[in-house]
N, C-alpha and C. Protein backbone atom coordinates (compact mmCIF):
# COMPACT_ATOMS: atom_id res chain seq x y z
N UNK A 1 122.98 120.94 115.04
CA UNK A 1 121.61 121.34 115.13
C UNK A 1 120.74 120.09 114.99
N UNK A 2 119.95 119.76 115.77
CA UNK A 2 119.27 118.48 116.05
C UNK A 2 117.52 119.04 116.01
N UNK A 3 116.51 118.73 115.84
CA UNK A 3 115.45 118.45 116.41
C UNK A 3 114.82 117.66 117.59
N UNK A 4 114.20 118.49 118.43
CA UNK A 4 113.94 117.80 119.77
C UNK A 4 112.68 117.05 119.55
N UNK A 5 112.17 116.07 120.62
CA UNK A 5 110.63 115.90 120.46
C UNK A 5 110.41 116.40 121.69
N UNK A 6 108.98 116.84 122.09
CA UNK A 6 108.19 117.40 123.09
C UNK A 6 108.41 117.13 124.51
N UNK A 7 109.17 115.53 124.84
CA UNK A 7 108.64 115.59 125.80
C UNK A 7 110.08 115.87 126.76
N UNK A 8 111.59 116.02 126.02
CA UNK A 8 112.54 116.39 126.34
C UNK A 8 112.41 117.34 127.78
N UNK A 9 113.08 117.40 128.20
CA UNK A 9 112.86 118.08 129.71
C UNK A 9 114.10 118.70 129.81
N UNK A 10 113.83 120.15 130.38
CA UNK A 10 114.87 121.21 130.66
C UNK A 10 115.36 120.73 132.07
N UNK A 11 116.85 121.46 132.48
CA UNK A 11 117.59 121.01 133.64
C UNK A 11 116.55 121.06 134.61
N UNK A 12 115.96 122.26 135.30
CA UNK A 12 114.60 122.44 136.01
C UNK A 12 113.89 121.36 136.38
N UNK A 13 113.68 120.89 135.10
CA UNK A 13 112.39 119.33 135.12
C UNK A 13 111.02 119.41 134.82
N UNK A 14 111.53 120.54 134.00
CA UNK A 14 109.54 121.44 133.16
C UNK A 14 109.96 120.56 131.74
N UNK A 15 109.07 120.24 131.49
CA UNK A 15 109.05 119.73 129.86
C UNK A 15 109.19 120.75 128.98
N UNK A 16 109.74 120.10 127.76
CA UNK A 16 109.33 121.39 126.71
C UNK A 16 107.93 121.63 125.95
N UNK A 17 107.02 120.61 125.99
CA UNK A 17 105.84 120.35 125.75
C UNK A 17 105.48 121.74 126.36
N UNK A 18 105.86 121.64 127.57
CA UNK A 18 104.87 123.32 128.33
C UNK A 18 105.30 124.25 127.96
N UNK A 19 106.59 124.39 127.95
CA UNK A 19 106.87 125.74 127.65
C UNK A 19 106.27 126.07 125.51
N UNK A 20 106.54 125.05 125.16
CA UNK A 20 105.79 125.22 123.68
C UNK A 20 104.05 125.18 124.03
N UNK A 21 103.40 125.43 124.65
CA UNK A 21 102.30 125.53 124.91
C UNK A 21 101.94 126.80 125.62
N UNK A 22 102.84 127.35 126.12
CA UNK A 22 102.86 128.90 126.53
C UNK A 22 103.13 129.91 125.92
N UNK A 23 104.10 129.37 124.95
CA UNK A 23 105.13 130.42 124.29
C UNK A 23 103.63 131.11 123.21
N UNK A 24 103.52 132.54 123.24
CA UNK A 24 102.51 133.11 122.52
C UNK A 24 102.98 134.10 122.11
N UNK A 25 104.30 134.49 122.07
CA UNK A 25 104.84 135.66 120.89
C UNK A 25 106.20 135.07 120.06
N UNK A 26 105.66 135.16 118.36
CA UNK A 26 106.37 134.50 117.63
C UNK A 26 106.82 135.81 116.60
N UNK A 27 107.85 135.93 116.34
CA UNK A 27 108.48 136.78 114.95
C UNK A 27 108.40 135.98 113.83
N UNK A 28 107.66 136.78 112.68
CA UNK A 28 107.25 136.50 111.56
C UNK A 28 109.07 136.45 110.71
N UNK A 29 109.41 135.67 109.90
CA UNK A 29 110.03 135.52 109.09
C UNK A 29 110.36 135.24 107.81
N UNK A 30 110.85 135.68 106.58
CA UNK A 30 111.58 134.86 105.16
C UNK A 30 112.68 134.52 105.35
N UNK A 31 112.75 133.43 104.97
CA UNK A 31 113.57 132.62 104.57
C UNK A 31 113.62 132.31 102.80
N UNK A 32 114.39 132.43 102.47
CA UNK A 32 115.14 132.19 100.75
C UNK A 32 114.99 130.71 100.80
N UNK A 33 114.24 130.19 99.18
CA UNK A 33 114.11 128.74 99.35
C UNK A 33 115.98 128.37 98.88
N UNK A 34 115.48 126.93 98.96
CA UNK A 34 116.83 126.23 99.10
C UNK A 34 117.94 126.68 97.37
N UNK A 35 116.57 126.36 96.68
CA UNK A 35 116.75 126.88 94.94
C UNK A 35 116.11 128.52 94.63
N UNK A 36 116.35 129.06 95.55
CA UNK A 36 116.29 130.56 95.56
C UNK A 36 114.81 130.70 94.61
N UNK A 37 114.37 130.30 93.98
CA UNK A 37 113.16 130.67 93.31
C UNK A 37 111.85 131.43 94.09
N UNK A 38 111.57 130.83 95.59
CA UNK A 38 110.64 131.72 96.27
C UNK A 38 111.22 131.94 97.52
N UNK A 39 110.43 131.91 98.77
CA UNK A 39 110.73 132.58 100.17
C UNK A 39 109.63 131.91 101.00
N UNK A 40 110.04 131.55 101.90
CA UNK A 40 109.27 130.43 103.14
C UNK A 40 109.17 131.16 104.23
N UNK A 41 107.76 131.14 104.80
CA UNK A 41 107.79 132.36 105.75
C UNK A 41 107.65 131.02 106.90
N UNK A 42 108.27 131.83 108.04
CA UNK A 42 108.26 130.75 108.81
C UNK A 42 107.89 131.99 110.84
N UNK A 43 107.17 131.44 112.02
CA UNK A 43 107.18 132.17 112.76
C UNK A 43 108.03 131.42 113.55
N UNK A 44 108.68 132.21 114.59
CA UNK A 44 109.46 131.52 115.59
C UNK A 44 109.18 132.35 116.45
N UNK A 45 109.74 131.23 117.46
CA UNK A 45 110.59 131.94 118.76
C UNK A 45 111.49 131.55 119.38
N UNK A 46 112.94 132.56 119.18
CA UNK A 46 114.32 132.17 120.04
C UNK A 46 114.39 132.72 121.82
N UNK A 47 115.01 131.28 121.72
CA UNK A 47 115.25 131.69 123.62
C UNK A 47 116.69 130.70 124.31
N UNK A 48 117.24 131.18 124.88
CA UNK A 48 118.18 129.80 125.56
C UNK A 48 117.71 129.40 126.70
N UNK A 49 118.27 128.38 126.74
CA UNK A 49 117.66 127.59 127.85
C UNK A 49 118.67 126.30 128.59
N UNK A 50 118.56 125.85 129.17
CA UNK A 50 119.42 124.84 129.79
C UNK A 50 118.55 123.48 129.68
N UNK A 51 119.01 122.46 128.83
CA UNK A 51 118.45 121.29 128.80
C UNK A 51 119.07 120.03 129.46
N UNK A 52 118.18 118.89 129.98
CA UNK A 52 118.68 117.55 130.66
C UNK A 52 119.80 116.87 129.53
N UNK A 53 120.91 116.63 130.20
CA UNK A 53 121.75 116.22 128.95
C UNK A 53 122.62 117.38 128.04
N UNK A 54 122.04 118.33 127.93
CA UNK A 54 122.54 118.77 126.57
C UNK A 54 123.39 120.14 127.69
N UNK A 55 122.77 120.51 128.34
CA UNK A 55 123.55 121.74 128.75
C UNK A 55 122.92 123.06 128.50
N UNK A 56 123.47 124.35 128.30
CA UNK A 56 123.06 125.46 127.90
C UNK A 56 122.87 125.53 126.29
N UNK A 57 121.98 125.65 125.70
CA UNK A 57 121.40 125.69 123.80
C UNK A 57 120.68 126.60 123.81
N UNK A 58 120.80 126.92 122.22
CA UNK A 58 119.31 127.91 121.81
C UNK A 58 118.59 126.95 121.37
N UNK A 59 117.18 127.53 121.50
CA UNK A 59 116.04 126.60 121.13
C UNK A 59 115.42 127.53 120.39
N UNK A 60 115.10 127.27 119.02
CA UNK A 60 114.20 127.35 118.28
C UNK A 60 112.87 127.19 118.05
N UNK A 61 111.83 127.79 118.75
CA UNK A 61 110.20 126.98 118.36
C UNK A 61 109.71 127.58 117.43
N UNK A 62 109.38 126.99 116.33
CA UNK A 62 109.15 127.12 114.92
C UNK A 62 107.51 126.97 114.72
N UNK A 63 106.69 127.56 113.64
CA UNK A 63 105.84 127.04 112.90
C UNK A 63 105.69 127.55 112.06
N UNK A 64 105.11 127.12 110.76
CA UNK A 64 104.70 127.07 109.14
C UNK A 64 103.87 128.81 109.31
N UNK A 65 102.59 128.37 109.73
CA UNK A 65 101.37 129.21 110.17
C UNK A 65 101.23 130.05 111.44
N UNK A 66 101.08 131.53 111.61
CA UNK A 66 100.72 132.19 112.68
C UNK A 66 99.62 131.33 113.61
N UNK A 67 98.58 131.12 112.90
CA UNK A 67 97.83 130.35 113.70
C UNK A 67 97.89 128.37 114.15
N UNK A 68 98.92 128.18 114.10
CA UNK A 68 99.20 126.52 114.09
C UNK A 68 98.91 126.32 115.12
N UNK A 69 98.74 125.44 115.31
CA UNK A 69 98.45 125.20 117.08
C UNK A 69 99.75 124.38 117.64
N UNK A 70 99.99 123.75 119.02
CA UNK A 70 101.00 123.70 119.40
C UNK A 70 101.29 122.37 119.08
N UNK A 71 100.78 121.51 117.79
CA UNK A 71 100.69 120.24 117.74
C UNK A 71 102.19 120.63 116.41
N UNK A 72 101.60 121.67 115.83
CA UNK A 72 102.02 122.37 114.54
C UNK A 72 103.75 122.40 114.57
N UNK A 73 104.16 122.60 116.13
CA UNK A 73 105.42 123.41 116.07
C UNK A 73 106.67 122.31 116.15
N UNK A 74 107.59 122.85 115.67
CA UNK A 74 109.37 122.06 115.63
C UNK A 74 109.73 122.57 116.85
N UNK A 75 110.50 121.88 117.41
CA UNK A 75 111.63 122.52 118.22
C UNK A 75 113.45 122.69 117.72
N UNK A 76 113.66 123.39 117.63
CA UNK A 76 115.25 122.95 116.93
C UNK A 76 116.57 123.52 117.86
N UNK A 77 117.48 122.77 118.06
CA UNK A 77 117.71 122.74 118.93
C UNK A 77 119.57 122.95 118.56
N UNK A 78 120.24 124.11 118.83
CA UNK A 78 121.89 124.28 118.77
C UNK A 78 122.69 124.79 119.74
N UNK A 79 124.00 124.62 119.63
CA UNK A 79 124.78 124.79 121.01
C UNK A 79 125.37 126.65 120.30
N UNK A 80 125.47 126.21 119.33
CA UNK A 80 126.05 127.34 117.96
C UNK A 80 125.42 128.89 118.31
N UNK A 81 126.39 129.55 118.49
CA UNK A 81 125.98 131.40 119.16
C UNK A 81 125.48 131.55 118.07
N UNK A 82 124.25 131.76 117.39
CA UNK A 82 123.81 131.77 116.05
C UNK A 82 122.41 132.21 116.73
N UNK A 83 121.90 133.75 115.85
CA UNK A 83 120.19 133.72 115.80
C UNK A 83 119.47 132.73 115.35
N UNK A 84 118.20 133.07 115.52
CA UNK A 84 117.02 132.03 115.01
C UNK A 84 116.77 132.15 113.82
N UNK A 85 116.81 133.43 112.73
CA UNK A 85 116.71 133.31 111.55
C UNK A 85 117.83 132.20 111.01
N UNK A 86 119.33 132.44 111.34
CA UNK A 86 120.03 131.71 110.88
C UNK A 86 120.13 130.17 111.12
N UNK A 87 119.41 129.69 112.50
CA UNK A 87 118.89 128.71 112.65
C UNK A 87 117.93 127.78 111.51
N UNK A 88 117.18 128.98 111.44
CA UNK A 88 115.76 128.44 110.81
C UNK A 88 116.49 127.95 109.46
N UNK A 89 117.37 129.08 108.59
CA UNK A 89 117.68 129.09 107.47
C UNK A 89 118.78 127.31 107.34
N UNK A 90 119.63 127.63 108.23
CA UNK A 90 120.57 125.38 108.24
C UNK A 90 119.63 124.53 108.07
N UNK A 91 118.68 124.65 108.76
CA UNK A 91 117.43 123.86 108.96
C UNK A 91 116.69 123.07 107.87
N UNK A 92 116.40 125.00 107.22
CA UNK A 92 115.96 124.59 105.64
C UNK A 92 117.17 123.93 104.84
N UNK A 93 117.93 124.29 104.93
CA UNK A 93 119.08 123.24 103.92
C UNK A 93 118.86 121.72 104.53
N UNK A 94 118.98 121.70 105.59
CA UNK A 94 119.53 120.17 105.78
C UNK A 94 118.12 119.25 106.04
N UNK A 95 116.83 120.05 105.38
CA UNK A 95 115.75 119.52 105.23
C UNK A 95 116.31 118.27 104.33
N UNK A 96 116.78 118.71 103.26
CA UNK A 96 117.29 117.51 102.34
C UNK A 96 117.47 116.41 102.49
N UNK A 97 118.57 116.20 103.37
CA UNK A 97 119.19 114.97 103.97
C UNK A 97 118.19 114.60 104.72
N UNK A 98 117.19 114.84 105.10
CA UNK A 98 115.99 114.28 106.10
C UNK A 98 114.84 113.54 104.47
N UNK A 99 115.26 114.18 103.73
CA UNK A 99 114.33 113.44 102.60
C UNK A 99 115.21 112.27 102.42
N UNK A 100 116.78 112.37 102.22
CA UNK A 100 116.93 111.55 101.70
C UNK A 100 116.93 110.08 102.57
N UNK A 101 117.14 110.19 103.77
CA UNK A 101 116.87 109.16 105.11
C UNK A 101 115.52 108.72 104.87
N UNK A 102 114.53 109.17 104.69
CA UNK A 102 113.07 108.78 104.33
C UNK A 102 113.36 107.92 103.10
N UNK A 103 113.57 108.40 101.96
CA UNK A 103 113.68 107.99 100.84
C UNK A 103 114.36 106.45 101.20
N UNK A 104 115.45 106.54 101.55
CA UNK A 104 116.40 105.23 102.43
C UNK A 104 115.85 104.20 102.79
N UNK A 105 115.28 104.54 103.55
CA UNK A 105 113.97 103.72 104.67
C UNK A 105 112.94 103.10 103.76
N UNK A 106 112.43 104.17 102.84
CA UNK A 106 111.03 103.60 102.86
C UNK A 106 111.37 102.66 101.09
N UNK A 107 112.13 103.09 100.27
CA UNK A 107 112.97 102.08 99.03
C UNK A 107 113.58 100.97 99.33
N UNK A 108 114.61 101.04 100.20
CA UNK A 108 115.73 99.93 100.08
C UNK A 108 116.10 99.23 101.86
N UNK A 109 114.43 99.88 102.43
CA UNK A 109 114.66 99.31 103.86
C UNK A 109 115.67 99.75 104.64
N UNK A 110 116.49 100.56 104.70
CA UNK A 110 117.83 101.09 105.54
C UNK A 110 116.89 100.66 106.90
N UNK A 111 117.40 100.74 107.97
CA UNK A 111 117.24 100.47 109.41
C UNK A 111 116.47 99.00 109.84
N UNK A 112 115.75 98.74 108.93
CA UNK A 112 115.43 97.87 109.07
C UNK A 112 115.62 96.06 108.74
N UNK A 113 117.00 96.23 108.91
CA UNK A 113 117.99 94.77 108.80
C UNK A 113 117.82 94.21 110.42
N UNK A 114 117.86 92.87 110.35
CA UNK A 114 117.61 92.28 111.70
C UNK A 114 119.35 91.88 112.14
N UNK A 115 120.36 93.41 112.36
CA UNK A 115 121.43 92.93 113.46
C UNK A 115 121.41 93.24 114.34
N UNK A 116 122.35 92.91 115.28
CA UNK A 116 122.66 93.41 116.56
C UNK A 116 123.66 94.46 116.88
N UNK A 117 124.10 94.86 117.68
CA UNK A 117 124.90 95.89 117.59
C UNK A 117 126.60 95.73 117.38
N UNK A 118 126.67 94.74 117.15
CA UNK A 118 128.00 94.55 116.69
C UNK A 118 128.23 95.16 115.16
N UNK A 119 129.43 96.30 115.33
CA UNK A 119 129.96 96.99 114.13
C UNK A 119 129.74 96.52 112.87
N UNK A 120 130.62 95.40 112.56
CA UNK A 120 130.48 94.52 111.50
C UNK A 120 129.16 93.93 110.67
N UNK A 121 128.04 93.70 111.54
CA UNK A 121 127.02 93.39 111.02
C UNK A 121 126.18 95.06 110.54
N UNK A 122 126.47 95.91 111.36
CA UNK A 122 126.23 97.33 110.82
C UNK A 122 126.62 97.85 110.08
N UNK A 123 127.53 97.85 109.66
CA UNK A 123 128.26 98.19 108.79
C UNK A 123 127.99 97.44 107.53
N UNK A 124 127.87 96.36 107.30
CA UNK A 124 126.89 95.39 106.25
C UNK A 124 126.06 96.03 105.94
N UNK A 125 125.00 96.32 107.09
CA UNK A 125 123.30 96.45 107.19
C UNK A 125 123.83 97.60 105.56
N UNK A 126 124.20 98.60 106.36
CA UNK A 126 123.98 99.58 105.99
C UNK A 126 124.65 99.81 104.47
N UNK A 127 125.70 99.12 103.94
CA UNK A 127 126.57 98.86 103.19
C UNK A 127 125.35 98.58 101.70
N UNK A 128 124.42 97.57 102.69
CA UNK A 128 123.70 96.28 101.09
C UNK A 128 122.58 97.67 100.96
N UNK A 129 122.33 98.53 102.36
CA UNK A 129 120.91 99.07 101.55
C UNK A 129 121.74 100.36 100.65
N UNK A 130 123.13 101.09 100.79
CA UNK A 130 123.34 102.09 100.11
C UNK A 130 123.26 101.78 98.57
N UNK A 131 124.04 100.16 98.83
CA UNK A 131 124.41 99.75 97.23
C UNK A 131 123.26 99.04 96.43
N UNK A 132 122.08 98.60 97.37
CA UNK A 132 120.69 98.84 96.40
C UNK A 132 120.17 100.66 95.99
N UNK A 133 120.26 101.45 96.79
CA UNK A 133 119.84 102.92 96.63
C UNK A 133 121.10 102.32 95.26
N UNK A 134 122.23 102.38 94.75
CA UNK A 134 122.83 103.32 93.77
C UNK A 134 122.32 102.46 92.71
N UNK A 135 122.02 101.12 92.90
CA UNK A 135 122.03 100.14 91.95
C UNK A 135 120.46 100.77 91.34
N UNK A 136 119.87 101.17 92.12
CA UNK A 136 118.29 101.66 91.26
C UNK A 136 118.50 103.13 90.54
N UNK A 137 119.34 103.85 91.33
CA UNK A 137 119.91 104.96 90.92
C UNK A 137 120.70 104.70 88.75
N UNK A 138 121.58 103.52 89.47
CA UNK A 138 121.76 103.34 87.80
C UNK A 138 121.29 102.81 86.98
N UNK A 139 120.16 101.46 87.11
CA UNK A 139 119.82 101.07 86.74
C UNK A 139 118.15 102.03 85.68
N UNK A 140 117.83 103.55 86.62
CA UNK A 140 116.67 104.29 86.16
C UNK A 140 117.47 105.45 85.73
N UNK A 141 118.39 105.69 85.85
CA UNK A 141 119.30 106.95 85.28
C UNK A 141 118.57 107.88 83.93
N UNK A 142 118.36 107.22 83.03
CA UNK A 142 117.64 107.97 82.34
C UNK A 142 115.83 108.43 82.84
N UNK A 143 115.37 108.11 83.37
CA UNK A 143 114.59 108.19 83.86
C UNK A 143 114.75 109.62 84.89
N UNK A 144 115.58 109.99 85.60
CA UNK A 144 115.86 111.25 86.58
C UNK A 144 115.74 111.96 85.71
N UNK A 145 114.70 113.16 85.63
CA UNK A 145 114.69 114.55 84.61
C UNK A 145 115.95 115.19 85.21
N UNK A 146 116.72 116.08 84.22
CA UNK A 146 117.53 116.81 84.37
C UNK A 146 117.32 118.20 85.12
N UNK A 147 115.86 118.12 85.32
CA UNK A 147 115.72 119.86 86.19
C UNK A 147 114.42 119.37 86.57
N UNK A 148 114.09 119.78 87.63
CA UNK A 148 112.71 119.76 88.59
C UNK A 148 113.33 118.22 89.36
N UNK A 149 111.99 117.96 90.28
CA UNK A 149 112.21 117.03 91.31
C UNK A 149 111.93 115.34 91.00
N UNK A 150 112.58 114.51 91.57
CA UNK A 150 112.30 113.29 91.52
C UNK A 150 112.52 112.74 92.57
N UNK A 151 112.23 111.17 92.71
CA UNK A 151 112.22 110.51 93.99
C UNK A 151 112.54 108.89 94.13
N UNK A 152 112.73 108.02 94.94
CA UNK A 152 113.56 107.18 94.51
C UNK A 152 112.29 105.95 94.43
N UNK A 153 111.09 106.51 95.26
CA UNK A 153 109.92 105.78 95.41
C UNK A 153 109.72 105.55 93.99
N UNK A 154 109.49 106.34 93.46
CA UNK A 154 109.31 106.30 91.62
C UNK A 154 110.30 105.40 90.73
N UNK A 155 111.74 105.85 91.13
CA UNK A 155 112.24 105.11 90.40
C UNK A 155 112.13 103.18 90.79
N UNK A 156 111.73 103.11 91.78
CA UNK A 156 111.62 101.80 92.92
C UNK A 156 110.63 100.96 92.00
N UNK A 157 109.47 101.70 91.66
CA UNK A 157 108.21 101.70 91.08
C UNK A 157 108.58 101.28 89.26
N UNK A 158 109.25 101.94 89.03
CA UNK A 158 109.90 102.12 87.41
C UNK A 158 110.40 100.61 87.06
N UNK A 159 111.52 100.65 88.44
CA UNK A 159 112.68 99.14 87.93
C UNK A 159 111.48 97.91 88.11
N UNK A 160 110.55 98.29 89.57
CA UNK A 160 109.61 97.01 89.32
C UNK A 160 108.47 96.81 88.10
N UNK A 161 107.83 97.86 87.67
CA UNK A 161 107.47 97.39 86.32
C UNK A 161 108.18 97.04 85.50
N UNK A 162 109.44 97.31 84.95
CA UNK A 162 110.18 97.12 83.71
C UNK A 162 110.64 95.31 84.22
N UNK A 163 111.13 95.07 85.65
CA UNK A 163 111.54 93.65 85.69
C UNK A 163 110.18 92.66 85.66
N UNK A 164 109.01 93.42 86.05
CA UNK A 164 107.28 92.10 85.99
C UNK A 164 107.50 91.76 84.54
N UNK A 165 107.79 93.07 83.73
CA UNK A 165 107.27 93.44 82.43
C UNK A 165 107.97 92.38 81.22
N UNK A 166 109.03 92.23 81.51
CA UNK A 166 110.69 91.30 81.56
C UNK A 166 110.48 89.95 81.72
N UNK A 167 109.79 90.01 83.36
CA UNK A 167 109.71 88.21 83.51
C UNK A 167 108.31 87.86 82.64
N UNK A 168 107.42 88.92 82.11
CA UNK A 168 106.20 87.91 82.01
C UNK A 168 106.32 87.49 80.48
N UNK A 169 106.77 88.70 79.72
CA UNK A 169 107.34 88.71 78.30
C UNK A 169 108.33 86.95 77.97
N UNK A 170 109.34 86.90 79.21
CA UNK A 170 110.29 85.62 78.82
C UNK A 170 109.11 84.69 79.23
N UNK A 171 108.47 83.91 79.76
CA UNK A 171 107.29 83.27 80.26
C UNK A 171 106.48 83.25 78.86
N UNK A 172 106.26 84.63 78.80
CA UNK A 172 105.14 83.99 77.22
C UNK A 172 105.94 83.34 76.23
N UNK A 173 107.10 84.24 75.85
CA UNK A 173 108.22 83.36 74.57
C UNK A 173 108.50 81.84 74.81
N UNK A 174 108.66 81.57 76.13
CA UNK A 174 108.86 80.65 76.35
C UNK A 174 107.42 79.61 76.01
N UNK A 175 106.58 79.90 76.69
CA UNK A 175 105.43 79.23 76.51
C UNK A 175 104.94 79.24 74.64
N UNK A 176 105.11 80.32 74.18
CA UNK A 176 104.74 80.50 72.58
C UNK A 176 105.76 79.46 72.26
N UNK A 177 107.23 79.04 72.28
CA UNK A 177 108.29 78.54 71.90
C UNK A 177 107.93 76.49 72.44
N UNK A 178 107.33 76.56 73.67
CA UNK A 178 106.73 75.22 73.46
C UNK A 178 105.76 75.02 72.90
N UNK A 179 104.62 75.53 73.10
CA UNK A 179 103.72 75.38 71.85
C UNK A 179 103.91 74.98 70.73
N UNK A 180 104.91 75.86 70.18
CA UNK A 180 105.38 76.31 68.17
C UNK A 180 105.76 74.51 68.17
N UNK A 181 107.01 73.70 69.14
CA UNK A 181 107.38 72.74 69.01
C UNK A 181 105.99 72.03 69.32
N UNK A 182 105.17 71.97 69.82
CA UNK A 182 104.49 70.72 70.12
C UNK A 182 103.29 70.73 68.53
N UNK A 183 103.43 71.89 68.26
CA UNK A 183 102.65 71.72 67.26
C UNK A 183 103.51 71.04 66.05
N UNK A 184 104.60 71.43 65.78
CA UNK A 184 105.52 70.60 64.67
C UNK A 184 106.08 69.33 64.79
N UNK A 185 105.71 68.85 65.86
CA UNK A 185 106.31 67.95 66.49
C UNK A 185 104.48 66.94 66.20
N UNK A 186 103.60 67.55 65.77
CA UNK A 186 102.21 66.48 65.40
C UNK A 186 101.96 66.59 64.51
């Protein structure tokens, strides 16, 4: 199950942009949150379709709000004989892993290493940013509450105050520690 962007084009050679700009009957839905505590209403509309590349799929067009406009909507996109509720519902799970790729990116730089496409240097890339993600991971460990949400931006935020906090502290001792001598030293 993938997400499309808009301008993907069905076998035909109609965009999906249009047909998500036409589509004007959506089924209201709940969905169970991920931690069961509430219910996410979500509108859709299922249809199959034949896409460039992909072949015969169901397509999912999703939005939050009855009234969203067509800027509003997902497309989601599976090969899987599966309704759209049950669509919608993978979706919501594997929202997660889309946080945690963000989280990736925007902490420890993931994608953004300057290689080329040779394996080996990819495999690096990707190697130094996991093992900064765990190294902040252990290094703020107490810091992760044991229940409710956290984020790695925070902890990113945490290790860099505590190391400013670290270098400026050794800098003053140090500086108090020449001083103390230059004064005993006259």
């Amino acid at each position: 199950m993938v997400r499309l962007p808009r301008s993907w084009k069905l076998a035909d050679g109609q965009k999906l942009k249009n047909i998500i700009e036409t589509t004007i009957e959506f089924t209201r839905t709940w969905i169970p949150s991920v931690n069961g505590k509430h219910r996410n209403t979500y509108h859709y509309h299922y249809l199959r379709a034949k896409l460039d590349h992909l072949g015969d799929v169901n397509l999912v067009i999703t939005k939050k709000r009855r009234n969203d406009g067509p800027k509003a909507v997902r497309v989601l996109v599976t090969n899987l004989p599966i309704g759209g509720k049950t669509i919608l519902a993978l979706y919501q799970c594997r929202w997660y892993i889309e946080v945690l790729f963000k989280e990736l990116k925007g902490t420890v730089a993931l994608g953004q290493h300057q290689v080329n496409s040779e394996f080996n240097q990819i495999e690096c890339s990707l190697g130094i940013s996991l093992a900064a993600y765990l190294l902040l991971l252990r290094l703020n460990a107490k810091s992760i509450p044991s229940k409710g949400s956290w984020s790695s931006f925070r902890l990113k935020r945490l290790s860099h105050q505590y190391f400013t906090e670290k270098l400026y502290s050794h800098s003053i001792q140090k500086e108090v520690k020449k001083q103390m001598k230059l004064r005993l030293s006259a």
